[in-house]
N, C-alpha and C. Protein backbone atom coordinates (compact mmCIF):
# COMPACT_ATOMS: atom_id res chain seq x y z
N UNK A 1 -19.05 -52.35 -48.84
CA UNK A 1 -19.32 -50.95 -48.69
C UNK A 1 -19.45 -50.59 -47.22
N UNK A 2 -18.48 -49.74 -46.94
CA UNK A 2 -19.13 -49.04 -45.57
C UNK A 2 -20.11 -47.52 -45.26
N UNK A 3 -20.68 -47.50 -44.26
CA UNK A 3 -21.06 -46.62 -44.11
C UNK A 3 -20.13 -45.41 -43.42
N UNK A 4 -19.44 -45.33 -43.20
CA UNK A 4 -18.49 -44.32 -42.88
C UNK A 4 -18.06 -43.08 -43.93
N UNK A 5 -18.10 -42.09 -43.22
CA UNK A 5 -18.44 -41.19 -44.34
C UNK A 5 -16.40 -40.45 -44.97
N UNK A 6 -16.44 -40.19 -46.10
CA UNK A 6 -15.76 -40.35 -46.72
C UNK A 6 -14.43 -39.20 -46.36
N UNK A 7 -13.11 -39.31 -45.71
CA UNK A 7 -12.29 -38.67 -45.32
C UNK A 7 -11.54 -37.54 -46.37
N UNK A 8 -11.87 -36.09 -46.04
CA UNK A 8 -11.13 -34.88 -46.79
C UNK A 8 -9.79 -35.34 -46.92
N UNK A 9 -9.04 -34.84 -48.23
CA UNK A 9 -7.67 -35.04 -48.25
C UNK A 9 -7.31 -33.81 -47.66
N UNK A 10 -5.93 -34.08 -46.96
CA UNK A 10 -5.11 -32.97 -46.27
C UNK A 10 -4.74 -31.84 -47.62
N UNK A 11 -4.71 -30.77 -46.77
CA UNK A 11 -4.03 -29.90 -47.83
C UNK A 11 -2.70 -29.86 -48.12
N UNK A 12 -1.88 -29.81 -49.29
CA UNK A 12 -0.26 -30.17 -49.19
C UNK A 12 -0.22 -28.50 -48.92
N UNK A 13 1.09 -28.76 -48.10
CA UNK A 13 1.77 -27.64 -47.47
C UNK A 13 3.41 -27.64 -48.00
N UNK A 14 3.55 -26.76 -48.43
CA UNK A 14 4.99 -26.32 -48.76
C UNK A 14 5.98 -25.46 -48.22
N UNK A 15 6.84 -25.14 -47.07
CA UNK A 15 7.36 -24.36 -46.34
C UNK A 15 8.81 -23.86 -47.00
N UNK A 16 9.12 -22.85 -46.47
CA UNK A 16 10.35 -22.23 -47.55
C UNK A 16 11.23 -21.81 -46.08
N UNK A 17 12.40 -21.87 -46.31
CA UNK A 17 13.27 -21.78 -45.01
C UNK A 17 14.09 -20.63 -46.01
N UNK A 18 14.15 -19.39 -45.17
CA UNK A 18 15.18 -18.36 -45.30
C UNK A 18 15.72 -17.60 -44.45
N UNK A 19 16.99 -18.38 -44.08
CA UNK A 19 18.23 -17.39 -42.93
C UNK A 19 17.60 -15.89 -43.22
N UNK A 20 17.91 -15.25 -42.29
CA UNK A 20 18.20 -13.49 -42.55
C UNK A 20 19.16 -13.38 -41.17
N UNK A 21 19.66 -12.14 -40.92
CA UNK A 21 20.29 -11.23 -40.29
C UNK A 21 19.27 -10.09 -39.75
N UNK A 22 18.41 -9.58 -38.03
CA UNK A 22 17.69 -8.97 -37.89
C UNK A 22 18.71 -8.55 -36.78
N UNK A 23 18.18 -6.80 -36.26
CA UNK A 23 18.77 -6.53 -35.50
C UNK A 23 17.94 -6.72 -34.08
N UNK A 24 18.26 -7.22 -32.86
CA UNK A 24 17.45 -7.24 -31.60
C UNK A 24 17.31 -6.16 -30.66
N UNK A 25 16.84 -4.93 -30.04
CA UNK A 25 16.89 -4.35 -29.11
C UNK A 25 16.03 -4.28 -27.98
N UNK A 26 16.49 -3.49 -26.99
CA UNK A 26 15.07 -3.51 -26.13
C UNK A 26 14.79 -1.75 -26.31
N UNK A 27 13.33 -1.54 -26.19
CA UNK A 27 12.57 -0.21 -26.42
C UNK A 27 11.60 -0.20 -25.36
N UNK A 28 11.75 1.29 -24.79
CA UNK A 28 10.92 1.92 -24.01
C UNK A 28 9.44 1.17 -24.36
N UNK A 29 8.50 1.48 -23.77
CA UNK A 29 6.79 1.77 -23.71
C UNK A 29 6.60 2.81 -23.75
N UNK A 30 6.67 3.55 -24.34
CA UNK A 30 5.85 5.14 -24.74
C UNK A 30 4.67 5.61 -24.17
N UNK A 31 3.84 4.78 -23.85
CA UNK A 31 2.38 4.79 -23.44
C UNK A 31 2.73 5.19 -21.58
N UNK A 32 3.37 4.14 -20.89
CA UNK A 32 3.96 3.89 -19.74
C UNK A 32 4.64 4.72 -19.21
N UNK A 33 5.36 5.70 -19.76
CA UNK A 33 6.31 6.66 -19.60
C UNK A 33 5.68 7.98 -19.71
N UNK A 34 4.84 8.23 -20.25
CA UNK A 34 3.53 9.44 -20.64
C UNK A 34 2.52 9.49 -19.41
N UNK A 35 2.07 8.37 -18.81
CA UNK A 35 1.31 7.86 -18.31
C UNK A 35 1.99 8.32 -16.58
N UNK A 36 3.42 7.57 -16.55
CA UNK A 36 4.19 8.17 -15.18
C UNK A 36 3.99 9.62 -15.34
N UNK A 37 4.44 10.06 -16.85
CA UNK A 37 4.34 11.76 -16.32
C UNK A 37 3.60 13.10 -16.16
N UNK A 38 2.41 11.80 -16.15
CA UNK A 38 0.95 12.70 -16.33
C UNK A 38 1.07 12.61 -14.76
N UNK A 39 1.33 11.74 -13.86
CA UNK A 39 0.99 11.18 -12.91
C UNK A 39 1.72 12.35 -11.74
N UNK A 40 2.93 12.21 -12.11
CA UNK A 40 3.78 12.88 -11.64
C UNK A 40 3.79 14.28 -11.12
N UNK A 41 2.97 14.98 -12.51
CA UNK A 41 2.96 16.41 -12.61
C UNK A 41 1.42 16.50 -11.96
N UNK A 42 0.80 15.61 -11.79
CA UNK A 42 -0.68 15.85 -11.72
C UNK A 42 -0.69 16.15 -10.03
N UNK A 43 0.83 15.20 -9.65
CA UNK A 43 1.07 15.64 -7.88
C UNK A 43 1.49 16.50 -7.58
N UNK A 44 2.43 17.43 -8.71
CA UNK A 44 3.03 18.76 -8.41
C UNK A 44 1.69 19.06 -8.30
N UNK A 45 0.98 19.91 -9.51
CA UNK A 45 0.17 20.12 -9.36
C UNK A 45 -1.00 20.41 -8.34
N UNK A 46 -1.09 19.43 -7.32
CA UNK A 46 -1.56 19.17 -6.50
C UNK A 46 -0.75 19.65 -5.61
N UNK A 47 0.33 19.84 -5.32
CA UNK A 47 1.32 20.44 -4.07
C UNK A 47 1.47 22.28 -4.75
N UNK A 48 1.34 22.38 -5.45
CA UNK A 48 1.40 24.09 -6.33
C UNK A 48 -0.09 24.41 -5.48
N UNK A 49 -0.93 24.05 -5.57
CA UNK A 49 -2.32 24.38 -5.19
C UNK A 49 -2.48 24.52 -3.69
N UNK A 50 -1.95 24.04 -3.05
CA UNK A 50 -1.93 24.27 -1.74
C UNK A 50 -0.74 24.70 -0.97
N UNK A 51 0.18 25.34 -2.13
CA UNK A 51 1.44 25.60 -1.57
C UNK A 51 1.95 27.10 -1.57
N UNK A 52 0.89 28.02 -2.08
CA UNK A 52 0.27 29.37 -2.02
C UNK A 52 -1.51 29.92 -1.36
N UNK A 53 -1.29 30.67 -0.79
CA UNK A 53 -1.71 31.85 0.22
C UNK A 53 -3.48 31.53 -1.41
N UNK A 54 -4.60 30.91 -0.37
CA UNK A 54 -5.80 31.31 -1.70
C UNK A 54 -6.12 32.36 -1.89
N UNK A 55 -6.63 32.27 -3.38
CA UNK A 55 -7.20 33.45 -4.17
C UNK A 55 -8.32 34.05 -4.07
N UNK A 56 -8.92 35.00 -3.25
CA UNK A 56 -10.10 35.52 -3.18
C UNK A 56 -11.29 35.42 -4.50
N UNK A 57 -10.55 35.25 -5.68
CA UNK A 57 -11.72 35.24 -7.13
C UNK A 57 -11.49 33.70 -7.07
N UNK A 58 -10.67 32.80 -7.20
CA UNK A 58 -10.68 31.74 -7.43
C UNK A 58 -10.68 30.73 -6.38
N UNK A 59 -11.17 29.92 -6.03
CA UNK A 59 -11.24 28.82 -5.61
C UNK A 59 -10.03 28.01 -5.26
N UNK A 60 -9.96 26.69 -4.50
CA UNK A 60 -8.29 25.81 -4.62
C UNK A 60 -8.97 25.30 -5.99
N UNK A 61 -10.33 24.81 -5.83
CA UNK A 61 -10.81 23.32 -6.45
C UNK A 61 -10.13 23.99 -8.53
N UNK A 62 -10.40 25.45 -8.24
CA UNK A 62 -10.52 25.81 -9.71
C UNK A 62 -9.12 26.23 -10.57
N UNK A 63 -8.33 26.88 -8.90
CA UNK A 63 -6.71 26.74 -8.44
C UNK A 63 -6.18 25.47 -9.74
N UNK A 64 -6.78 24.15 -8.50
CA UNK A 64 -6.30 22.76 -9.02
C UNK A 64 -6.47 22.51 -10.64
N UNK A 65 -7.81 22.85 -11.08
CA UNK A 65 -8.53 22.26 -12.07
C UNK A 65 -7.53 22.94 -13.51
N UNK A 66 -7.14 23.88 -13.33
CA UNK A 66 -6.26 24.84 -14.21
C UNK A 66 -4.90 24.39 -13.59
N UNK A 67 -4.16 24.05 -13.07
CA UNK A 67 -2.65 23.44 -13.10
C UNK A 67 -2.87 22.43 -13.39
N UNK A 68 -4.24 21.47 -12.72
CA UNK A 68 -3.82 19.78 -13.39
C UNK A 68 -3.92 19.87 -15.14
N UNK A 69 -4.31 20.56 -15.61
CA UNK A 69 -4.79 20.65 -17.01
C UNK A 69 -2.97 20.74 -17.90
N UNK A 70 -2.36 22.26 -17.37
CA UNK A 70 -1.45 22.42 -17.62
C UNK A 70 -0.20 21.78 -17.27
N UNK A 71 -0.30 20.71 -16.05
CA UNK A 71 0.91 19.95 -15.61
C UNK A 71 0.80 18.53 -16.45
N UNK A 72 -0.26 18.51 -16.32
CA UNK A 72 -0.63 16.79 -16.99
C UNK A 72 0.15 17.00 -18.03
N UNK A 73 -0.47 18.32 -19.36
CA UNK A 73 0.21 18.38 -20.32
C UNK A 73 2.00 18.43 -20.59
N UNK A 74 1.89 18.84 -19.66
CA UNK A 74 3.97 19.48 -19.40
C UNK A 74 4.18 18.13 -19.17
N UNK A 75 3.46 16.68 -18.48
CA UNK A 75 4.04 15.49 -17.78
C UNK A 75 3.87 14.59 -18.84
N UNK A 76 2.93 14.87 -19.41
CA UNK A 76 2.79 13.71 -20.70
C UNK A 76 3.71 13.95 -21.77
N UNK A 77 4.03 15.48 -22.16
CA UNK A 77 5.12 15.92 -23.26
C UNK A 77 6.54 15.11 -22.76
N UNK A 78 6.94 15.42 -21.51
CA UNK A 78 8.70 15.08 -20.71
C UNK A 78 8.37 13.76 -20.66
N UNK A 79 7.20 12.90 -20.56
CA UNK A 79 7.74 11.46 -20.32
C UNK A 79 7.70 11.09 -21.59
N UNK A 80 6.92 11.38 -23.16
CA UNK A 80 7.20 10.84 -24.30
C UNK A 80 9.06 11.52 -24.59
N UNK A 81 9.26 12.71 -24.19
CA UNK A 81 10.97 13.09 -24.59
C UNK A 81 11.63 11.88 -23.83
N UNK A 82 11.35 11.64 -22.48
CA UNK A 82 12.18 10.71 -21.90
C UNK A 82 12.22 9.47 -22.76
N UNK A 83 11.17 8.90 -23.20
CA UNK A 83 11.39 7.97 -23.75
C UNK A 83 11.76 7.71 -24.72
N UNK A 84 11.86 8.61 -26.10
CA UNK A 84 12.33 9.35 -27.11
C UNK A 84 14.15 9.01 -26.65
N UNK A 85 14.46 9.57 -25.94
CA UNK A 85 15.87 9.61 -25.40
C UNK A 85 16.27 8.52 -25.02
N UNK A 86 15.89 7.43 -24.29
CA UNK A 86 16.23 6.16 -23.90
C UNK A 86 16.45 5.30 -25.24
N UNK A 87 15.03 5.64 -26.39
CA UNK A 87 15.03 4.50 -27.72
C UNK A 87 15.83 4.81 -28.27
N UNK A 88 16.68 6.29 -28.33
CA UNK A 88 17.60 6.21 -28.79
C UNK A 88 19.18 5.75 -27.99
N UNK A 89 18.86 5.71 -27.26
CA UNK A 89 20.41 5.27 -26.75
C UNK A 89 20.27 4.13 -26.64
N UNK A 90 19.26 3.18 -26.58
CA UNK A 90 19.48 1.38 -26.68
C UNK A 90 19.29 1.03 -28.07
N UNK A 91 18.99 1.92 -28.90
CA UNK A 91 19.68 1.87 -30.42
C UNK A 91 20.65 1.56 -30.81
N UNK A 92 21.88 2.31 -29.79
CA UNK A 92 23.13 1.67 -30.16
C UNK A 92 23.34 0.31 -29.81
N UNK A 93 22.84 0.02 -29.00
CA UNK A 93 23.16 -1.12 -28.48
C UNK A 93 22.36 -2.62 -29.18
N UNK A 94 22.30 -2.09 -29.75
CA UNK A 94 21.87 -3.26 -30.62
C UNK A 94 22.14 -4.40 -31.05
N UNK A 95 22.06 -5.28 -31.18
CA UNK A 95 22.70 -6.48 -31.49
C UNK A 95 22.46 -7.01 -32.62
N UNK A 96 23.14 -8.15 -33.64
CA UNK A 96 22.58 -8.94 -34.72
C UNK A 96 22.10 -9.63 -34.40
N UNK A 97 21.38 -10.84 -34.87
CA UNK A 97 21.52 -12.66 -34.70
C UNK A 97 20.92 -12.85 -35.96
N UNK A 98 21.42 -14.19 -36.09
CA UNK A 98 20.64 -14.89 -37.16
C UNK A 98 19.08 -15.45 -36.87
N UNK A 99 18.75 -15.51 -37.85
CA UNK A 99 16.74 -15.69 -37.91
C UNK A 99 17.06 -16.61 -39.22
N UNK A 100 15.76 -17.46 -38.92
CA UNK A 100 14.73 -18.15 -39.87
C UNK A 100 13.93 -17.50 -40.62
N UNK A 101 13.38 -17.65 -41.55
CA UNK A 101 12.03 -17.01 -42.10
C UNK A 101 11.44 -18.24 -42.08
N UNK A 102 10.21 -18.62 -42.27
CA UNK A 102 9.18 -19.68 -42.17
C UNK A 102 8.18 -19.38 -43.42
N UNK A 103 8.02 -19.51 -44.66
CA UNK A 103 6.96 -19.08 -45.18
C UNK A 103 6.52 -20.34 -45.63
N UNK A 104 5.27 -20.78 -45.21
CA UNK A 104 4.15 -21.51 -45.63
C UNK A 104 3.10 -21.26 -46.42
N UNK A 105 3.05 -22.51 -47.66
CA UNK A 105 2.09 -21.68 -48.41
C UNK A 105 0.88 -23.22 -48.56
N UNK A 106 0.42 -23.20 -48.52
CA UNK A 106 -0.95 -24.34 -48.50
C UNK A 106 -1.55 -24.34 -49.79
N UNK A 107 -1.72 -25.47 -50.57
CA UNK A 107 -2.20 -25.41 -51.72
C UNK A 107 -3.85 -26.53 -51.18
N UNK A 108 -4.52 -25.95 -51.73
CA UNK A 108 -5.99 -26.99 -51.67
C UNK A 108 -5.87 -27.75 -52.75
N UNK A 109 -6.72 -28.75 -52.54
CA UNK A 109 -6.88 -29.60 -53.26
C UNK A 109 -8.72 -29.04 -53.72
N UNK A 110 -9.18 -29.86 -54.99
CA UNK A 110 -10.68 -29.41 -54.89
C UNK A 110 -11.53 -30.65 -54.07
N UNK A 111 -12.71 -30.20 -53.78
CA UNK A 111 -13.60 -30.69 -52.69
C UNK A 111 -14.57 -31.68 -53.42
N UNK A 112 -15.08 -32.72 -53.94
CA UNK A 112 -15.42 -33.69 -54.66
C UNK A 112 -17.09 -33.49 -53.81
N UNK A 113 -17.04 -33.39 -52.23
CA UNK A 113 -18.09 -33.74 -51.48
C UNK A 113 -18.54 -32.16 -51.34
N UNK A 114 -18.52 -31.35 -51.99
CA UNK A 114 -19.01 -30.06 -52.20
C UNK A 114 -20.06 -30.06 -52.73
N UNK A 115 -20.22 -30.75 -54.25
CA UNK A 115 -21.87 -30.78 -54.78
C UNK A 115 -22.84 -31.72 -54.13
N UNK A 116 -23.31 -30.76 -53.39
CA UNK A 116 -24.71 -31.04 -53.00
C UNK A 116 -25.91 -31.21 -53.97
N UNK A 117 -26.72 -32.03 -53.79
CA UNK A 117 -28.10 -31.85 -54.36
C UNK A 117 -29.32 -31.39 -53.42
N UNK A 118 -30.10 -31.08 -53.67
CA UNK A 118 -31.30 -30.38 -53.07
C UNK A 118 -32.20 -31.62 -53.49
C-alpha cells in the first residue's frame, strides 16, 4: 500500500473536424474614425471662434462652448459615414479561404473521491 494519494482520471475528449468556406476582409474601426472626427471639428471649431469680430452678449469661451457642441456632433456623424463608406467598399473585396471548425466536446467521467465523510 502506498500512501500517495489517488490520481483523477483524465476527461475523454472528443474533437470533430469540419472544413467550411468563410469570407476574410479587412473593416474600418468605427470607434477610431468618430473619434478623428470629433477631433477634427472640435479644431474648426476652435478656429470659427476666433475667426470672427466678438460678440458684445456673448463671450469667445461661450462663442466656443456652443460650436464645440455642434461641430463635435457634425465630426462624430461624417467620421461614422466615412467609415460606413470604406466597410462597404472592402466588402467587395473580399476574399474566400478554407477554415477548420474545431468542436470539442469533453465527456466526465464520475468522481469516486467526491464522497466525503464528516
Amino acid at each position: 500500500m502506498s500512501d500517495s494519494p489517488a490520481v483523477p482520471e483524465q476527461p475523454e475528449e472528443t474533437e470533430t473536424v469540419t472544413p467550411a468556406e468563410v469570407r476574410v476582409r479587412r473593416s474600418p474601426r468605427y470607434f477610431r474614425f468618430m473619434i478623428t472626427g470629433a477631433v477634427l471639428f472640435a479644431i474648426v471649431a476652435l478656429i470659427l471662434t476666433f475667426s470672427f469680430p466678438e460678440n458684445p452678449t456673448y463671450d469667445r469661451g461661450s462663442v466656443f462652448g456652443f460650436l464645440l457642441a455642434i461641430c463635435v456632433t457634425i465630426g462624430v456623424a461624417l467620421g461614422a459615414v466615412v467609415a460606413l463608406v470604406l466597410d462597404r467598399t472592402t466588402a467587395r473585396r473580399a476574399r474566400s479561404v478554407q477554415a477548420d471548425r474545431i468542436d470539442v466536446r469533453v465527456t466526465e467521467t464520475p468522481d469516486d473521491t467526491s464522497d466525503t465523510q464528516s
